[in-house]
PDB file of N, CA and C in Angstrom:
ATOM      1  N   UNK A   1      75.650 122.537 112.089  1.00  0.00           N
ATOM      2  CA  UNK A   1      76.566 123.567 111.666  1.00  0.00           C
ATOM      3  C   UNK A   1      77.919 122.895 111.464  1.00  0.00           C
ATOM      4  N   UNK A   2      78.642 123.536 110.714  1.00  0.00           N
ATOM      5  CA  UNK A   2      79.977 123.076 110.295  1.00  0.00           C
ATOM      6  C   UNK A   2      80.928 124.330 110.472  1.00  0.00           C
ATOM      7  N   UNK A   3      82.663 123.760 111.219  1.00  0.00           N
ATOM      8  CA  UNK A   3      82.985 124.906 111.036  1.00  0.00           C
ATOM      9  C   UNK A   3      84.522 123.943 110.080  1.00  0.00           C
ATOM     10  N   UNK A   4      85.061 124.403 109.855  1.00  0.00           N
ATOM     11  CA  UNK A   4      86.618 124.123 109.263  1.00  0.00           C
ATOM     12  C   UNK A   4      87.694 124.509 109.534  1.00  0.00           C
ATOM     13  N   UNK A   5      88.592 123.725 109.952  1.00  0.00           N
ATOM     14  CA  UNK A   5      90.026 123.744 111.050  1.00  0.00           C
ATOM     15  C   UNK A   5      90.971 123.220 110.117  1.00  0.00           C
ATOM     16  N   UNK A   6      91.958 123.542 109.742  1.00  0.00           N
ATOM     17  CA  UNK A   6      93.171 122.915 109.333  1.00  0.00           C
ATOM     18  C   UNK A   6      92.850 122.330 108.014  1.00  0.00           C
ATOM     19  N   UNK A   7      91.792 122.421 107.348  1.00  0.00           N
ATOM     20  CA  UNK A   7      90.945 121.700 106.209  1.00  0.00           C
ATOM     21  C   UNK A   7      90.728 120.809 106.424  1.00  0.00           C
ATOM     22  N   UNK A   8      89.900 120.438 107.415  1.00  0.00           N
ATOM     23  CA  UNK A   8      89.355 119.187 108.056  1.00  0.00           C
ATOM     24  C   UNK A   8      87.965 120.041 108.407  1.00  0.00           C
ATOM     25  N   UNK A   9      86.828 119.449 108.276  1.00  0.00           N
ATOM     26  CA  UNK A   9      85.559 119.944 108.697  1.00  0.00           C
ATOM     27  C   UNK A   9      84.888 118.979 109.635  1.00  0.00           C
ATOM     28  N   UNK A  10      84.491 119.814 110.590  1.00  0.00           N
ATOM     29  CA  UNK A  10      83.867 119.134 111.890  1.00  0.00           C
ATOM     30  C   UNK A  10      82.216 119.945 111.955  1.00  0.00           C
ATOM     31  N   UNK A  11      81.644 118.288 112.379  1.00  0.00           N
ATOM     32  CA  UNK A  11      79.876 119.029 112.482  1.00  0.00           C
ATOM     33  C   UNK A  11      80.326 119.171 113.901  1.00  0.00           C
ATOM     34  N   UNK A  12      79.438 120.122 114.299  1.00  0.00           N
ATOM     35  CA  UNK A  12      79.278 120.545 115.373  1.00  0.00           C
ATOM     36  C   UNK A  12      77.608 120.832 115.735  1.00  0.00           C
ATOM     37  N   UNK A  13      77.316 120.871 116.984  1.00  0.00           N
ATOM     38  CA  UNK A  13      75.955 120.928 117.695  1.00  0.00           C
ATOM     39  C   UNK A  13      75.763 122.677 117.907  1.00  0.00           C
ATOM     40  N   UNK A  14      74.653 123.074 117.432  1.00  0.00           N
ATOM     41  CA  UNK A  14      74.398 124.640 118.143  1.00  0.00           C
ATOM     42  C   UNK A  14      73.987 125.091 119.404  1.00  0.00           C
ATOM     43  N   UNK A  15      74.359 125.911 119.906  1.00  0.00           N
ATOM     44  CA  UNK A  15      74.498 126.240 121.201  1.00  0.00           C
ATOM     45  C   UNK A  15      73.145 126.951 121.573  1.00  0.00           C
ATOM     46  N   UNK A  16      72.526 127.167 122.000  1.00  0.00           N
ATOM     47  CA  UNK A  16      71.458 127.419 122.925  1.00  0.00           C
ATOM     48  C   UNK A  16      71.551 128.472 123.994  1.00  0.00           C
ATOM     49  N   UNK A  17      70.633 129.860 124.056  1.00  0.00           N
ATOM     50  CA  UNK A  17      71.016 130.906 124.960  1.00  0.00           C
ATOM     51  C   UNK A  17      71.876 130.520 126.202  1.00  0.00           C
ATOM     52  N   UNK A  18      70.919 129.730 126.707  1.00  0.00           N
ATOM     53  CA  UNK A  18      71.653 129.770 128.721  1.00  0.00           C
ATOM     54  C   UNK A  18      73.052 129.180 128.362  1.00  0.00           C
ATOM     55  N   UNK A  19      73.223 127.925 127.845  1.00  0.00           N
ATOM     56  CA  UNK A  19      74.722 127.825 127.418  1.00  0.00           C
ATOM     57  C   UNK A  19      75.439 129.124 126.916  1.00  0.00           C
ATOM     58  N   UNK A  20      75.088 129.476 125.622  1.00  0.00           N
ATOM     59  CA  UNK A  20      75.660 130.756 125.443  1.00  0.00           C
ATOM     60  C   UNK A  20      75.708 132.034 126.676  1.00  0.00           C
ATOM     61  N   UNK A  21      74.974 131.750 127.489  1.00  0.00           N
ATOM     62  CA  UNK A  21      75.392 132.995 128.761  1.00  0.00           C
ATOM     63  C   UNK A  21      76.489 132.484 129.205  1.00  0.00           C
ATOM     64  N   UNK A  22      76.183 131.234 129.761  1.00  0.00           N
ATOM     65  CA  UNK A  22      77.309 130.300 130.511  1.00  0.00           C
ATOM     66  C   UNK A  22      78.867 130.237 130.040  1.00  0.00           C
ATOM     67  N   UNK A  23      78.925 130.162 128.380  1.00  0.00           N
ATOM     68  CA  UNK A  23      79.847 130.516 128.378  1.00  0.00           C
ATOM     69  C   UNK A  23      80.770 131.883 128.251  1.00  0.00           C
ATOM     70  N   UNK A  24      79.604 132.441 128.506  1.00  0.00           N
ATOM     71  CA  UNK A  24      80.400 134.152 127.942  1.00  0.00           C
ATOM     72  C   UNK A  24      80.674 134.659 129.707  1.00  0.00           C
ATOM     73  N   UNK A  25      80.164 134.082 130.626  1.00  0.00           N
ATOM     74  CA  UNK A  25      80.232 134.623 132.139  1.00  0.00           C
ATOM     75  C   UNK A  25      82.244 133.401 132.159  1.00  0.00           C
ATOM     76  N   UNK A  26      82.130 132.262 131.617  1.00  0.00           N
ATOM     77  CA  UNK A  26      83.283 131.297 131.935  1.00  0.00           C
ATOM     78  C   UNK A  26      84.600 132.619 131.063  1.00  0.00           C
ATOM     79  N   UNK A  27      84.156 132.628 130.014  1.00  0.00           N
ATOM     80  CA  UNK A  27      85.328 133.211 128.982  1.00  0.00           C
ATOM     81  C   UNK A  27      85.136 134.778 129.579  1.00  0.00           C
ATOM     82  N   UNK A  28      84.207 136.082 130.434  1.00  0.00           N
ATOM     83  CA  UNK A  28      84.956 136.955 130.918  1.00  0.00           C
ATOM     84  C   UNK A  28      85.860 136.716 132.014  1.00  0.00           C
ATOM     85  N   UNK A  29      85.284 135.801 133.189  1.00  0.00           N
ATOM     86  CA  UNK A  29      86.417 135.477 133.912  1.00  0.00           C
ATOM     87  C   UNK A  29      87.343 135.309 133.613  1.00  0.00           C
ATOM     88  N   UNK A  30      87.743 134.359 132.695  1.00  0.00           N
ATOM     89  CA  UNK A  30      89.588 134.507 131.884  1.00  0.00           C
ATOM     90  C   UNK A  30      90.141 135.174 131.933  1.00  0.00           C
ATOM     91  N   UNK A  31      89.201 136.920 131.618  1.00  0.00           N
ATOM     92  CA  UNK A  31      90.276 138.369 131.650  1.00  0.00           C
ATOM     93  C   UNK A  31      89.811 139.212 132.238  1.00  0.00           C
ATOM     94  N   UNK A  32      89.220 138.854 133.740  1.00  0.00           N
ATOM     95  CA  UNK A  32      88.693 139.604 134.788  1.00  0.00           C
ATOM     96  C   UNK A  32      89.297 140.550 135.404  1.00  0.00           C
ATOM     97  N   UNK A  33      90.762 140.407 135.594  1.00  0.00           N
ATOM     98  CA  UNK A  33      91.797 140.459 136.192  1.00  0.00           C
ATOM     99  C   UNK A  33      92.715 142.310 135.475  1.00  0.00           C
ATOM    100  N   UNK A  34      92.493 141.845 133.767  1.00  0.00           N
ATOM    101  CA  UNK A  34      92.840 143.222 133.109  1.00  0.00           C
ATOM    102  C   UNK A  34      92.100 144.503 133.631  1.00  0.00           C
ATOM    103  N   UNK A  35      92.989 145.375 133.129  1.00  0.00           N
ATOM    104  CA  UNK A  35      92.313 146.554 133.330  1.00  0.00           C
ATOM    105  C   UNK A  35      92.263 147.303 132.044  1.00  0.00           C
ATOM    106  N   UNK A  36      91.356 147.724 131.545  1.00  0.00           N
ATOM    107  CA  UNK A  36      90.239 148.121 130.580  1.00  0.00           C
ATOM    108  C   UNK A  36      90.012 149.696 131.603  1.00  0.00           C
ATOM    109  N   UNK A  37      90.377 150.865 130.588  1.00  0.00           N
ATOM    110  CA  UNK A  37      89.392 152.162 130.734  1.00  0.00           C
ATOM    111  C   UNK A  37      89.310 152.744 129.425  1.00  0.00           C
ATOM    112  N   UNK A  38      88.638 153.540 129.482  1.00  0.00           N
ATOM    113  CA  UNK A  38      87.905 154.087 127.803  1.00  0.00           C
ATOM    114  C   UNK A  38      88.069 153.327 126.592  1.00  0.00           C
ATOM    115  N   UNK A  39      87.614 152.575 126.905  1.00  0.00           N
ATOM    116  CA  UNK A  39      87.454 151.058 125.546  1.00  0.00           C
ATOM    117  C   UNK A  39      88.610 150.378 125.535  1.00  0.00           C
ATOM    118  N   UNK A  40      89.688 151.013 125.868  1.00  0.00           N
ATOM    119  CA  UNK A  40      91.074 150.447 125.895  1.00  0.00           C
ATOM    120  C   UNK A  40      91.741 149.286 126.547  1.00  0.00           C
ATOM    121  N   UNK A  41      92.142 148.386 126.557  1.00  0.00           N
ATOM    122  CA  UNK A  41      92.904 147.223 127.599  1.00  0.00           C
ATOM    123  C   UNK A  41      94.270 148.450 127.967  1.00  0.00           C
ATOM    124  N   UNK A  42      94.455 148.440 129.358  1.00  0.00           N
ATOM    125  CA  UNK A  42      95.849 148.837 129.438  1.00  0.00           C
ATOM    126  C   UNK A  42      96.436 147.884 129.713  1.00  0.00           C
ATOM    127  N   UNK A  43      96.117 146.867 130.715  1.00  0.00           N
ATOM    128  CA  UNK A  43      97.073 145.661 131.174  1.00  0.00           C
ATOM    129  C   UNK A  43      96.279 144.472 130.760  1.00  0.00           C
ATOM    130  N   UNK A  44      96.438 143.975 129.993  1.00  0.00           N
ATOM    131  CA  UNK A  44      96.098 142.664 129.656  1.00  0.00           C
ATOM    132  C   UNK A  44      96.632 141.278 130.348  1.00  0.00           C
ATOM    133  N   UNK A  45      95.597 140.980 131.421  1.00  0.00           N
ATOM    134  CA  UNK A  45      96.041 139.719 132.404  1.00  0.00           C
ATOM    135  C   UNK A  45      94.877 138.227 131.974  1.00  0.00           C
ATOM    136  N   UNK A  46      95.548 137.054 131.314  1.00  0.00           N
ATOM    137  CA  UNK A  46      94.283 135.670 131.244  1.00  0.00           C
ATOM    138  C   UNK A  46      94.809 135.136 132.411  1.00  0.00           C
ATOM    139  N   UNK A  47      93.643 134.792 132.916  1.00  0.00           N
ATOM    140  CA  UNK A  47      93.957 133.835 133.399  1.00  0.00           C
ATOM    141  C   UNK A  47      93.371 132.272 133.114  1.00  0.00           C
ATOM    142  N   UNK A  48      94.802 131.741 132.816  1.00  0.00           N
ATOM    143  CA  UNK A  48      94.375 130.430 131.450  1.00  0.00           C
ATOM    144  C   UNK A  48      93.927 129.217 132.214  1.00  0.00           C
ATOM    145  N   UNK A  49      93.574 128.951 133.531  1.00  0.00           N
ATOM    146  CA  UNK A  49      92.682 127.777 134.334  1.00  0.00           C
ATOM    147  C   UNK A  49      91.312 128.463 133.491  1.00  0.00           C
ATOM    148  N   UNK A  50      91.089 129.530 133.650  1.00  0.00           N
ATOM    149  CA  UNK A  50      89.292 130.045 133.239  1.00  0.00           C
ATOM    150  C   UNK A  50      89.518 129.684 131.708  1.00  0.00           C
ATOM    151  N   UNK A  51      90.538 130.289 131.399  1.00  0.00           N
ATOM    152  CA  UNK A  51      90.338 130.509 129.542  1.00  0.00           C
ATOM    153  C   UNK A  51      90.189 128.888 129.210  1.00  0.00           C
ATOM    154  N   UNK A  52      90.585 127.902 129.517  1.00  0.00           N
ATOM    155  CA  UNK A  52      90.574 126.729 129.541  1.00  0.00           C
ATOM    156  C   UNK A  52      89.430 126.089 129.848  1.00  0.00           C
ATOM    157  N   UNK A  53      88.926 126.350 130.764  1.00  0.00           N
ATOM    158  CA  UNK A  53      87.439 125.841 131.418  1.00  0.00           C
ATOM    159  C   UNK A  53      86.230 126.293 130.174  1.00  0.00           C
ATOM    160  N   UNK A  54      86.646 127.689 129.673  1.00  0.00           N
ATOM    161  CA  UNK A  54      85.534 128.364 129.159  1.00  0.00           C
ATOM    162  C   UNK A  54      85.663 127.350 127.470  1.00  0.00           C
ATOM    163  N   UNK A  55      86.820 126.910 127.127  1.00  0.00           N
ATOM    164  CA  UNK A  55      86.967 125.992 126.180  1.00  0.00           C
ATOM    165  C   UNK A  55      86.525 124.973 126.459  1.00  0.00           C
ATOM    166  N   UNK A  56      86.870 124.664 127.330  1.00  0.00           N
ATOM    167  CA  UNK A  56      86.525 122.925 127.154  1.00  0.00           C
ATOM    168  C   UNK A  56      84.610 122.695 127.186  1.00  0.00           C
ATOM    169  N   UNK A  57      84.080 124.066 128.019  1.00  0.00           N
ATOM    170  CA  UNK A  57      82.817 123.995 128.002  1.00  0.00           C
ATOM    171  C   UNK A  57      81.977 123.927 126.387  1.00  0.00           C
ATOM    172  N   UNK A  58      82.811 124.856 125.475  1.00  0.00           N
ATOM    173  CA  UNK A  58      82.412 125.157 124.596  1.00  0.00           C
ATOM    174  C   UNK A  58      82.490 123.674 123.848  1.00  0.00           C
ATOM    175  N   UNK A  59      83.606 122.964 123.956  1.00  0.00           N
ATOM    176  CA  UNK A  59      83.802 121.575 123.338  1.00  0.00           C
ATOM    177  C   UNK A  59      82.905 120.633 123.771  1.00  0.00           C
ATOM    178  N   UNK A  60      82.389 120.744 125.046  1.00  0.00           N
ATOM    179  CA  UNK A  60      81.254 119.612 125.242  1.00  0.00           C
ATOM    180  C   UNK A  60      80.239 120.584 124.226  1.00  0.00           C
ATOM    181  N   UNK A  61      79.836 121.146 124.576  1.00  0.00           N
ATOM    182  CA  UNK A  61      78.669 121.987 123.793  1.00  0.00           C
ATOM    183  C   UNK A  61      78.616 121.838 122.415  1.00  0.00           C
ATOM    184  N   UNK A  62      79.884 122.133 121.988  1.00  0.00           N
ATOM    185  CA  UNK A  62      79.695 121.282 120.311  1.00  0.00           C
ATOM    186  C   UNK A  62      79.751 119.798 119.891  1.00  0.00           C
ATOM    187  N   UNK A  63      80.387 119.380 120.750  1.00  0.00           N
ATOM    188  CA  UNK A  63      80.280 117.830 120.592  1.00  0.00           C
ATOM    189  C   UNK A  63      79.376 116.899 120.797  1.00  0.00           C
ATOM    190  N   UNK A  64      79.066 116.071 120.730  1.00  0.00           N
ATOM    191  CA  UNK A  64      78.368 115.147 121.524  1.00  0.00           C
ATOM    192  C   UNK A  64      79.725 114.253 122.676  1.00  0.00           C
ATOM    193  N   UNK A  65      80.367 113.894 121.855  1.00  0.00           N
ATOM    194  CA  UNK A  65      81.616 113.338 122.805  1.00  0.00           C
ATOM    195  C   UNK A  65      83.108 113.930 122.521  1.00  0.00           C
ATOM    196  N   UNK A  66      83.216 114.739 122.827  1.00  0.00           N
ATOM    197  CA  UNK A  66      84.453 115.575 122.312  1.00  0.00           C
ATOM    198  C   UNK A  66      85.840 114.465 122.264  1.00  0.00           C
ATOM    199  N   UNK A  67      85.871 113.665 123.657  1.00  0.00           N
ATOM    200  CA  UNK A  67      87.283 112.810 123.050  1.00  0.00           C
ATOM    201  C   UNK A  67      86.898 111.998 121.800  1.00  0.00           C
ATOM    202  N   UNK A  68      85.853 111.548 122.048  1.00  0.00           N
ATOM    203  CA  UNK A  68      85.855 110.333 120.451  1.00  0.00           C
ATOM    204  C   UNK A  68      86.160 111.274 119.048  1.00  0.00           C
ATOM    205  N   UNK A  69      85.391 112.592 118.938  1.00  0.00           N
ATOM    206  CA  UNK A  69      85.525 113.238 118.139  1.00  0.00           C
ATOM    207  C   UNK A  69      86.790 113.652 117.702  1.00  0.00           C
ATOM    208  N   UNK A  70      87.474 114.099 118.514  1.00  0.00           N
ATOM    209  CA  UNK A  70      88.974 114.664 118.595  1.00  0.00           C
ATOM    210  C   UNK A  70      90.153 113.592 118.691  1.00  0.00           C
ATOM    211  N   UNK A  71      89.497 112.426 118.850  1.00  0.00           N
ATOM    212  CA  UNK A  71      90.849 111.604 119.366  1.00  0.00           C
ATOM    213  C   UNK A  71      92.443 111.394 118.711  1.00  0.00           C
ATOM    214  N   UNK A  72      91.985 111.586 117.221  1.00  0.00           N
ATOM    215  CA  UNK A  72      93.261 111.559 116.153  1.00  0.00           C
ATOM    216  C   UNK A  72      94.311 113.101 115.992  1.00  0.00           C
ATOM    217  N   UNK A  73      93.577 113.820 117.063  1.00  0.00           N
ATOM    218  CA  UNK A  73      94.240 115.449 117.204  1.00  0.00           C
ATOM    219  C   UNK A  73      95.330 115.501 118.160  1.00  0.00           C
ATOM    220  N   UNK A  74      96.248 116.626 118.474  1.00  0.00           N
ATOM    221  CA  UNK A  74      97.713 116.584 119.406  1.00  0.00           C
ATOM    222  C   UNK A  74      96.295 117.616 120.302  1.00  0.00           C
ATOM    223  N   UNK A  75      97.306 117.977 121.211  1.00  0.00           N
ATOM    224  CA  UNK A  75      96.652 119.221 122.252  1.00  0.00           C
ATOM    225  C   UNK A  75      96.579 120.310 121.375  1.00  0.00           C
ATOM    226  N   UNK A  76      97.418 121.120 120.706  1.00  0.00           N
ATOM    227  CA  UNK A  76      97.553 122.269 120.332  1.00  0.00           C
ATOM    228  C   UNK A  76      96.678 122.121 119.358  1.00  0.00           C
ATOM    229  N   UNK A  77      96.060 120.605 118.473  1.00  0.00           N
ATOM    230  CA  UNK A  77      95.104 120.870 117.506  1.00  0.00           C
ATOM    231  C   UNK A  77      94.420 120.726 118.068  1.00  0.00           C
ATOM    232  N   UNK A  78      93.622 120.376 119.378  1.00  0.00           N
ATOM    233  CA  UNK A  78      92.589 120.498 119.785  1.00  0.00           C
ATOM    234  C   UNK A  78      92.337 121.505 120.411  1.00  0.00           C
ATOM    235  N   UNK A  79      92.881 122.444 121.013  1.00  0.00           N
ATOM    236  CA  UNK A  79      92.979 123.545 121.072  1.00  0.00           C
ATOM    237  C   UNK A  79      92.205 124.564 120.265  1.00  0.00           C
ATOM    238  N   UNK A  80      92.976 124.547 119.016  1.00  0.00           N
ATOM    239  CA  UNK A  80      93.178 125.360 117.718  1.00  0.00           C
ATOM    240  C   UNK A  80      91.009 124.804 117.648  1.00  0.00           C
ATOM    241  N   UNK A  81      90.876 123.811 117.570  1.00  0.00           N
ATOM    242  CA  UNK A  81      89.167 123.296 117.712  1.00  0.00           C
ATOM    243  C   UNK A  81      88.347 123.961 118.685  1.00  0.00           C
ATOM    244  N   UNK A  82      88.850 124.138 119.709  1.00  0.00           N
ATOM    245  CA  UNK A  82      88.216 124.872 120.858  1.00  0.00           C
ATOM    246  C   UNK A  82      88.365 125.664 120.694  1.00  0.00           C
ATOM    247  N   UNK A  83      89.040 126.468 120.420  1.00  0.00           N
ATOM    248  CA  UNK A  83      89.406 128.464 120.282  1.00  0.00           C
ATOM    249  C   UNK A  83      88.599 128.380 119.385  1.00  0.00           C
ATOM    250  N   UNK A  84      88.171 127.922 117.769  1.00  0.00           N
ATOM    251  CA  UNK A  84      87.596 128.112 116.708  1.00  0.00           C
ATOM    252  C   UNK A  84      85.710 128.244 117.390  1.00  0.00           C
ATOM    253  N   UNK A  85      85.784 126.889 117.968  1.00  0.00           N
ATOM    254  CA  UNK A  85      84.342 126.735 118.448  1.00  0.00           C
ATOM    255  C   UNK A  85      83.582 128.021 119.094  1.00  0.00           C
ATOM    256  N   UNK A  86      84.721 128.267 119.956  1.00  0.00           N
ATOM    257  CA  UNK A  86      84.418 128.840 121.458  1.00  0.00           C
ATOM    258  C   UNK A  86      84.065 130.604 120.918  1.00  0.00           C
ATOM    259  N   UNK A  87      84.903 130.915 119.350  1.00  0.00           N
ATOM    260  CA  UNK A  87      84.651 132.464 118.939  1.00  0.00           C
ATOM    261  C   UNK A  87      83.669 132.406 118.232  1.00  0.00           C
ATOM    262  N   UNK A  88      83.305 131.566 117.612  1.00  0.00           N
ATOM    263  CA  UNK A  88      81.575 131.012 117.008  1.00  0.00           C
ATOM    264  C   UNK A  88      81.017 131.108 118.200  1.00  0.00           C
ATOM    265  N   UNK A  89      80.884 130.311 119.179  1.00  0.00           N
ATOM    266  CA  UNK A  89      79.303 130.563 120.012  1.00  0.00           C
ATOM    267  C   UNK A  89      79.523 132.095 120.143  1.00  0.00           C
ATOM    268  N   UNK A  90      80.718 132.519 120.774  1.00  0.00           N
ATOM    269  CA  UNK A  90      80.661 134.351 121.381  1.00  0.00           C
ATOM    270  C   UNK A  90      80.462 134.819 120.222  1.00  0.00           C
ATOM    271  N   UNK A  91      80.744 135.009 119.404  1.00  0.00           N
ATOM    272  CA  UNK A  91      80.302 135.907 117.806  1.00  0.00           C
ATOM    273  C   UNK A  91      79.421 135.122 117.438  1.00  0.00           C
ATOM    274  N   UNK A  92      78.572 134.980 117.501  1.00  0.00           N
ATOM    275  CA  UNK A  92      77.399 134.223 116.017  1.00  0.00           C
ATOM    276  C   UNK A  92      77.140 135.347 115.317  1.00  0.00           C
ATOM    277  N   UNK A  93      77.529 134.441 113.951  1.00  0.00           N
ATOM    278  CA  UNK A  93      76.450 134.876 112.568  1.00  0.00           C
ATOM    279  C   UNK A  93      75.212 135.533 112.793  1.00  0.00           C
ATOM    280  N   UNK A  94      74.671 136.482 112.422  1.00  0.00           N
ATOM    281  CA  UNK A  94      73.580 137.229 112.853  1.00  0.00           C
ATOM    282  C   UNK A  94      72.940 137.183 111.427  1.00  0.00           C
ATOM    283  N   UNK A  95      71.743 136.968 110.836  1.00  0.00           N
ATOM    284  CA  UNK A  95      71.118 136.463 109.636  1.00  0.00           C
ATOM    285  C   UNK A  95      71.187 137.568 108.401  1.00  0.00           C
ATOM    286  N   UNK A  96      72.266 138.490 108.790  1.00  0.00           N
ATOM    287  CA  UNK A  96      72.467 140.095 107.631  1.00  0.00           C
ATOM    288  C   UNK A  96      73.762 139.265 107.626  1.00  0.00           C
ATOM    289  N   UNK A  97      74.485 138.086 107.996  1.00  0.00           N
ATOM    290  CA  UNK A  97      76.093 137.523 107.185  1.00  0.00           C
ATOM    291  C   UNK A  97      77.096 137.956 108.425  1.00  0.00           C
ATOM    292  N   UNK A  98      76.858 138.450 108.817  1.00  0.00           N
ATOM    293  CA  UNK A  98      77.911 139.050 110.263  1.00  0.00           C
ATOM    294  C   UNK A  98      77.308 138.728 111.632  1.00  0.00           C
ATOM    295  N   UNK A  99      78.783 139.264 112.253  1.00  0.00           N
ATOM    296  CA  UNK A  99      78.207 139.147 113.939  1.00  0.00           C
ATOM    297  C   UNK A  99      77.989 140.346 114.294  1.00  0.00           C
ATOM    298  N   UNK A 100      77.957 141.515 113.678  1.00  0.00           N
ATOM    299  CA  UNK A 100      77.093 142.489 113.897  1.00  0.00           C
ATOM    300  C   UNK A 100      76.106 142.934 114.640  1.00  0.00           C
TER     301      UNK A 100
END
């Protein structure tokens, strides 16, 4: 799979259910903390040690070696790589074109 960042395209590895649980249990912890009633966020709290963890998991998962891959990137573009990755595994493409 390929996704495209900054107009730079990176292959990436597909993720696999139990990973995909793994990371969706790492990335709710991030916003465990909010409070959510009738579909709504009222207080929106991350906590960015988890939101971070739940990235970087997602970056081994697409990578084979994420520093070699990334090495010519700042933080904030690698970042911007991990946030991209990390809403692909939680949304996948569903074979009707959406994450539907």
């Amino acid at each position: 799979m390929t996704i495209t960042v900054q107009e730079k395209e990176y292959k990436i590895k597909e993720i696999n259910w139990k990973q995909s649980r793994h990371l969706h249990h790492l990335h709710t912890q991030a916003y465990f903390a909010s409070s959510i009633s009738d579909g709504k966020v009222d207080d929106l709290k991350i906590d960015f040690d988890k939101f971070y963890e739940a990235m970087e998991y997602a970056l081994n998962v697409a990578f084979e070696n994420p520093e070699e891959s990334l090495k010519d990137l700042n933080h904030a573009q690698i970042d911007e790589v991990g946030q991209r990755v990390m809403t692909l595994y939680l949304n996948p493409v569903k074979k009707n074109g959406n994450s539907d």
